[in-house]
PDB file of N, CA and C in Angstrom:
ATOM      1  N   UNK A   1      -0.836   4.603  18.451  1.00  0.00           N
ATOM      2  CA  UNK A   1      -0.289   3.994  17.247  1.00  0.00           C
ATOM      3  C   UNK A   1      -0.637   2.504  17.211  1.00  0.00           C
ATOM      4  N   UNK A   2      -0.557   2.020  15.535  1.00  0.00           N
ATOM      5  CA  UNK A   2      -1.179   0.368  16.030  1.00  0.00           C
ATOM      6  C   UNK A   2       0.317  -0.506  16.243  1.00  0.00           C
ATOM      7  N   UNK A   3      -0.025  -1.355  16.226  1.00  0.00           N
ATOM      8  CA  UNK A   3       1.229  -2.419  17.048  1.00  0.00           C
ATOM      9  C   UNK A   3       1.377  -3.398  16.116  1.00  0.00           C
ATOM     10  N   UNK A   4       0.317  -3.296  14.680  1.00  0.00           N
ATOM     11  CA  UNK A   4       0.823  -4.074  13.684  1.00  0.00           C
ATOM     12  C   UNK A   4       0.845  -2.592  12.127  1.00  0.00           C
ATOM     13  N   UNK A   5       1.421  -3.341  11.479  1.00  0.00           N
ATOM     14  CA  UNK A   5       1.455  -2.041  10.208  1.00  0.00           C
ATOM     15  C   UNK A   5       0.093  -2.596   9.570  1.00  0.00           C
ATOM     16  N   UNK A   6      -0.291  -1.317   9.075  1.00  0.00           N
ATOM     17  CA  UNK A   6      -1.640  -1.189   8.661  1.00  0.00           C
ATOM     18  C   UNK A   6      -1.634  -0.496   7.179  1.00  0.00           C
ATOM     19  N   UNK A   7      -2.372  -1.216   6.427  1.00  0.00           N
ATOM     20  CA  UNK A   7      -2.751  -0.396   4.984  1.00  0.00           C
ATOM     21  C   UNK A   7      -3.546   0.795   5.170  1.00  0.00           C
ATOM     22  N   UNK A   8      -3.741   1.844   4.968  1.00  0.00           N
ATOM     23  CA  UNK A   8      -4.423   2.625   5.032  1.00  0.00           C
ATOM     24  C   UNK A   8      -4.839   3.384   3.320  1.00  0.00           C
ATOM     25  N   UNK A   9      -6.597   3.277   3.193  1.00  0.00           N
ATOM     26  CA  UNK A   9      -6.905   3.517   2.293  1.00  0.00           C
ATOM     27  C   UNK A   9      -7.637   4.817   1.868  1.00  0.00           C
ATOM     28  N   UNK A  10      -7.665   5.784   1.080  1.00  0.00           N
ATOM     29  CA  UNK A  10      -7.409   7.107   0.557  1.00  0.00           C
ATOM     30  C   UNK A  10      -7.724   7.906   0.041  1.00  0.00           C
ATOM     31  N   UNK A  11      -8.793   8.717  -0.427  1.00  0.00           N
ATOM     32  CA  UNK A  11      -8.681   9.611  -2.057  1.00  0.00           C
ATOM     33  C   UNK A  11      -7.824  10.775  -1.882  1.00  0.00           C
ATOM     34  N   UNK A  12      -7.393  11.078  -2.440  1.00  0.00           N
ATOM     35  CA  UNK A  12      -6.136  12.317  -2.791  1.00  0.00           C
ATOM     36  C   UNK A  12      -6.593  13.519  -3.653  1.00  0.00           C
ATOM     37  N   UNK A  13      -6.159  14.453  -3.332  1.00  0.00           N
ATOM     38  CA  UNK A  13      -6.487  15.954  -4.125  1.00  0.00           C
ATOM     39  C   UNK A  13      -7.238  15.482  -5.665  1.00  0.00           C
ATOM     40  N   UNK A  14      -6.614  14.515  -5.937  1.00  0.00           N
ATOM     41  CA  UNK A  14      -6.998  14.536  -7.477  1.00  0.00           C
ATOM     42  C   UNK A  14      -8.947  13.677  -7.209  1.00  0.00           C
ATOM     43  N   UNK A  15      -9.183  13.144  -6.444  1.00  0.00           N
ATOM     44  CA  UNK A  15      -9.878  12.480  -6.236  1.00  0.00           C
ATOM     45  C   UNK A  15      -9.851  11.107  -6.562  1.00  0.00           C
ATOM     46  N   UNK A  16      -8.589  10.458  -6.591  1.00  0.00           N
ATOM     47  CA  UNK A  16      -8.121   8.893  -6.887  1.00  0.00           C
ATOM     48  C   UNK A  16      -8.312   8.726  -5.715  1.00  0.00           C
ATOM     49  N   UNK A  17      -7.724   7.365  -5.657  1.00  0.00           N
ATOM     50  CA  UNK A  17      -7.974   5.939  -4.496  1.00  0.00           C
ATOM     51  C   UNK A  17      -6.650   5.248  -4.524  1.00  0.00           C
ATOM     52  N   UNK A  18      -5.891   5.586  -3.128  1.00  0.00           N
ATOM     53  CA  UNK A  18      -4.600   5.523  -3.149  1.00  0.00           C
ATOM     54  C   UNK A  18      -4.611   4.683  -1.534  1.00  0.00           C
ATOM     55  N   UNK A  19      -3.550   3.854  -1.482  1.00  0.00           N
ATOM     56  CA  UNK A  19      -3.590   3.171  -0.256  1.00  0.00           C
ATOM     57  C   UNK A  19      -1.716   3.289  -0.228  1.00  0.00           C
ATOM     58  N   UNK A  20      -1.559   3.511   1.056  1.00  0.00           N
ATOM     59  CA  UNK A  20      -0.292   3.019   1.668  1.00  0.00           C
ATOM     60  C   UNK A  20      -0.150   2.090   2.908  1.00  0.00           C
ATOM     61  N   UNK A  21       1.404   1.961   2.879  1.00  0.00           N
ATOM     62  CA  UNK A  21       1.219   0.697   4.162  1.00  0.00           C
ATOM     63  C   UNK A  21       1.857   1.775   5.585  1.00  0.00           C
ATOM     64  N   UNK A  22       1.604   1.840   6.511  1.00  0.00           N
ATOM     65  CA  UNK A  22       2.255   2.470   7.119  1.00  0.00           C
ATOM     66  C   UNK A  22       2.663   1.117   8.500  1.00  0.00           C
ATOM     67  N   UNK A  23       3.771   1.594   8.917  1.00  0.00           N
ATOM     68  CA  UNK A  23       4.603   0.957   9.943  1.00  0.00           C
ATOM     69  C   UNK A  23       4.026   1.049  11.344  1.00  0.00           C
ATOM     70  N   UNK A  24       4.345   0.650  12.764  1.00  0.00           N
ATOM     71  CA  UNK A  24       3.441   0.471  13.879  1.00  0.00           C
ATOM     72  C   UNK A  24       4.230   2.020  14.600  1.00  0.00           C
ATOM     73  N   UNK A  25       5.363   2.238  13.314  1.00  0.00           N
ATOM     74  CA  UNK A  25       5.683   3.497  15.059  1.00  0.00           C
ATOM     75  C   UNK A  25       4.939   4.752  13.641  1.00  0.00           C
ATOM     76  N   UNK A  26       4.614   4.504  12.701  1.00  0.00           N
ATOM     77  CA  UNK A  26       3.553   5.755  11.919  1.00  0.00           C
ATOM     78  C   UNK A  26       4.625   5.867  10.908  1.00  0.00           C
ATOM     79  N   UNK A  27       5.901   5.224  10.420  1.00  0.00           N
ATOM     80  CA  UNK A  27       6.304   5.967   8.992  1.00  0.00           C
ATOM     81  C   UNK A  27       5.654   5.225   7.966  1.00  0.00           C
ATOM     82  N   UNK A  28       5.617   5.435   7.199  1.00  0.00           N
ATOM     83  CA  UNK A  28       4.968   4.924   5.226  1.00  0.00           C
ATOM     84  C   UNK A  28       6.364   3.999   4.786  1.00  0.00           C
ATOM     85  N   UNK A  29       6.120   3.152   4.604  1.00  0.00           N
ATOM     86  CA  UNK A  29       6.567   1.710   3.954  1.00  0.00           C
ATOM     87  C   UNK A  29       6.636   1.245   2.816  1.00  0.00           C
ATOM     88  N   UNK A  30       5.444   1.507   2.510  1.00  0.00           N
ATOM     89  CA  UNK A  30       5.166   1.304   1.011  1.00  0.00           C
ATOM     90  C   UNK A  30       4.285   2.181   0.552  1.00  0.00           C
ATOM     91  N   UNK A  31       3.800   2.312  -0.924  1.00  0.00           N
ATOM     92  CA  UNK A  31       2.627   3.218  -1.289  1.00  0.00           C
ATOM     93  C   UNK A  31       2.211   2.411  -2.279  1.00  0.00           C
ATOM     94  N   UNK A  32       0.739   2.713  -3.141  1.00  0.00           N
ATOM     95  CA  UNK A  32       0.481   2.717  -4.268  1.00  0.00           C
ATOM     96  C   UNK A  32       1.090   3.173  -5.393  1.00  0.00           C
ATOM     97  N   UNK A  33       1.730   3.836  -5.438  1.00  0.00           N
ATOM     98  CA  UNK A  33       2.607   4.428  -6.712  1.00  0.00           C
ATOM     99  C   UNK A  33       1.578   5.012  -7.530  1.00  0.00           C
ATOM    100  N   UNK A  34       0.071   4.813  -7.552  1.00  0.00           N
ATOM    101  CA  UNK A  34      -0.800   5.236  -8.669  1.00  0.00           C
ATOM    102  C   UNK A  34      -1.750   5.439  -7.980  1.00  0.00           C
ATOM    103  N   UNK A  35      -2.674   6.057  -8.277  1.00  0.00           N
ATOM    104  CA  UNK A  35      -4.478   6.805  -8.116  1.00  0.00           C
ATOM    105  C   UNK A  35      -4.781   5.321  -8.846  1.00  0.00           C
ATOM    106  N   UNK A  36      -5.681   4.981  -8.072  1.00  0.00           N
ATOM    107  CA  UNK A  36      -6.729   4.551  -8.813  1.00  0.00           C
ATOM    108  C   UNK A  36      -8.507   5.091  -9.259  1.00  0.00           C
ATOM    109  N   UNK A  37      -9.206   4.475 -10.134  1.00  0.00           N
ATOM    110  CA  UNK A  37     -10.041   5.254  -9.852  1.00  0.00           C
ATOM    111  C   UNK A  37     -11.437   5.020  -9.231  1.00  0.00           C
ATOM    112  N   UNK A  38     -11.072   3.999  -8.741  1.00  0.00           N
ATOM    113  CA  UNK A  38     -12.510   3.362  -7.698  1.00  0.00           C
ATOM    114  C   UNK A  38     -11.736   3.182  -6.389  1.00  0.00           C
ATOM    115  N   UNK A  39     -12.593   2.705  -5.402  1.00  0.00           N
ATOM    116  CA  UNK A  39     -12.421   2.103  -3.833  1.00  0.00           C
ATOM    117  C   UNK A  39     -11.754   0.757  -4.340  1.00  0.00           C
ATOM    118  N   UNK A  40     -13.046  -0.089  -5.290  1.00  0.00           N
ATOM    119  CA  UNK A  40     -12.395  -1.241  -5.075  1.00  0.00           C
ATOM    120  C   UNK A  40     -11.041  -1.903  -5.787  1.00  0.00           C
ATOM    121  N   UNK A  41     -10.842  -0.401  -6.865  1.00  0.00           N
ATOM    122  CA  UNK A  41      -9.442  -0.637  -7.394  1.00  0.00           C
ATOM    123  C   UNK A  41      -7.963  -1.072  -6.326  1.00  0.00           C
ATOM    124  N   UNK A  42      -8.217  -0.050  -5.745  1.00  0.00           N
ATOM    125  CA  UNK A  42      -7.477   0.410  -4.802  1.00  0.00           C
ATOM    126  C   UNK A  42      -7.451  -0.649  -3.917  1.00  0.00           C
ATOM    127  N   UNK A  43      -8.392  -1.384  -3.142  1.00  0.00           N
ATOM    128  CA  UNK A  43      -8.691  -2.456  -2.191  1.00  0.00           C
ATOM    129  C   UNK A  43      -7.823  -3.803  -3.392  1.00  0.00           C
ATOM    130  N   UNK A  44      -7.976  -4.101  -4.445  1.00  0.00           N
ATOM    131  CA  UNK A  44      -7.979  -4.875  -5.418  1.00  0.00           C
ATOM    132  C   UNK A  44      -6.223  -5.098  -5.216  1.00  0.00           C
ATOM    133  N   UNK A  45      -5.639  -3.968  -5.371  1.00  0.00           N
ATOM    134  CA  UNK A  45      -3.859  -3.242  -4.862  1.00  0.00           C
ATOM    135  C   UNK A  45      -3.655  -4.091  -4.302  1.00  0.00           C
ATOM    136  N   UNK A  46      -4.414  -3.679  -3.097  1.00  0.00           N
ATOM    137  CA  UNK A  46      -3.905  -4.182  -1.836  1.00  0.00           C
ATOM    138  C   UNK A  46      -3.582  -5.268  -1.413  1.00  0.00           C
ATOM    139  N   UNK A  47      -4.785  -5.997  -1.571  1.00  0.00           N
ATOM    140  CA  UNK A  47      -5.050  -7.356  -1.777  1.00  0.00           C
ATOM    141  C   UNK A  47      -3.740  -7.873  -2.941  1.00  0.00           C
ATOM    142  N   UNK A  48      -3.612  -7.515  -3.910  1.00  0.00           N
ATOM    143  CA  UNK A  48      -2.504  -8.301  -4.776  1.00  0.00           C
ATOM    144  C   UNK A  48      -1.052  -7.853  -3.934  1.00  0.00           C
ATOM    145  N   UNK A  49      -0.875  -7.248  -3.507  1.00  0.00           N
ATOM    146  CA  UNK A  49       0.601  -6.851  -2.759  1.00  0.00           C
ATOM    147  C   UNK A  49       0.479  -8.085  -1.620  1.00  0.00           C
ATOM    148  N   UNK A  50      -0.363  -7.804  -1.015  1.00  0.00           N
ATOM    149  CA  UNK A  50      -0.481  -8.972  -0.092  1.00  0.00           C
ATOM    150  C   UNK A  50      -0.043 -10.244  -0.577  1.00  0.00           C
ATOM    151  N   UNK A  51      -1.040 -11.278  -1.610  1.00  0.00           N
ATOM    152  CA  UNK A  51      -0.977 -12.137  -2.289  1.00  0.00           C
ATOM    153  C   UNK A  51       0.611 -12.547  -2.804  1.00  0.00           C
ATOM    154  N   UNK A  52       0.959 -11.309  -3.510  1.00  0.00           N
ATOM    155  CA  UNK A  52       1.742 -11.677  -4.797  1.00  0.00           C
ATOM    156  C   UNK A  52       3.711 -11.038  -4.190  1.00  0.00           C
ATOM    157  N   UNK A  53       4.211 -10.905  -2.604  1.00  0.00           N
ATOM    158  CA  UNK A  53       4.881 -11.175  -2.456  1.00  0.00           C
ATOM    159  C   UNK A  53       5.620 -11.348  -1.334  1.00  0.00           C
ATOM    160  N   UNK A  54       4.732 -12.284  -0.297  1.00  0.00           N
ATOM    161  CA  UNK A  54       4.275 -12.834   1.436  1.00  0.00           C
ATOM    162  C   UNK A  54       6.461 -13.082   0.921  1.00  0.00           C
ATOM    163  N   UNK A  55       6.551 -13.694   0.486  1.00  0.00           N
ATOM    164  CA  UNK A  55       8.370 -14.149   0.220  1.00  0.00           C
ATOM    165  C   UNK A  55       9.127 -14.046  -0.735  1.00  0.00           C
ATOM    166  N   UNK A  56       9.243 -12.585  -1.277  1.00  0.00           N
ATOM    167  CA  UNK A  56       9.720 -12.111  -2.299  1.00  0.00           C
ATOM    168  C   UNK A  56      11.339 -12.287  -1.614  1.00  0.00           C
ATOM    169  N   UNK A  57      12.050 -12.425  -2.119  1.00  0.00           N
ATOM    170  CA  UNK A  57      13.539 -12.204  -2.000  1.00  0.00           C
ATOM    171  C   UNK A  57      14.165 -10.245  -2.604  1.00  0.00           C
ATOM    172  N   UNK A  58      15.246 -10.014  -1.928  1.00  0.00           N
ATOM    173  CA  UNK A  58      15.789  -9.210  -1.649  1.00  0.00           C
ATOM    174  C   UNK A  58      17.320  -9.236  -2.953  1.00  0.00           C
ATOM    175  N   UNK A  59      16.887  -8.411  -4.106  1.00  0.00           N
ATOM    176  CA  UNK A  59      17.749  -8.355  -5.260  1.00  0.00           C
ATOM    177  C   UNK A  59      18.621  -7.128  -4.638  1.00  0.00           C
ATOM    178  N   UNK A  60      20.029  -7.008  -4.782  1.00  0.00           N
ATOM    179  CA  UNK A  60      21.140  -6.037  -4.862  1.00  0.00           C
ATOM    180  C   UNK A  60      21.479  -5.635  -6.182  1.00  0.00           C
ATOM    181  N   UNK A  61      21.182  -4.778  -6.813  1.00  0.00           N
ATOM    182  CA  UNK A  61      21.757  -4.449  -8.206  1.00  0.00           C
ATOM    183  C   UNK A  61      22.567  -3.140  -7.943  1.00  0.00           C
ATOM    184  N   UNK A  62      23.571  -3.319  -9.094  1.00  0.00           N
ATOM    185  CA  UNK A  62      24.546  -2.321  -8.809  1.00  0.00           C
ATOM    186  C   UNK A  62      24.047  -0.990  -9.711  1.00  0.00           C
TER     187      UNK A  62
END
């Protein structure tokens, strides 16, 4: 298993381009929520998840 969490990138039954994040002991963390329909869509994801929330804060809604 890796010792840091790792994106791992995808095509799926449908033949999209799907990436998830998986954790260092192997569960899924996060996902794509969507097919995309290229590699570099999908890489493009990734890259903006990264980017767009390194210190997102933690909302409680009821």
């Amino acid at each position: 298993m890796p010792k840091e969490p790792i994106f791992e990138l995808y095509q799926d039954a449908a033949d999209e381009w799907r990436w998830r994040l998986v954790a260092s002991n192997g569960n899924i963390i996060a996902d794509s929520g969507e097919g995309y329909a290229s590699k570099q869509g999908a890489q493009r994801g990734i890259r903006s998840v990264k980017a767009s929330a390194p210190d997102a804060q933690v909302v409680v809604s009821n």
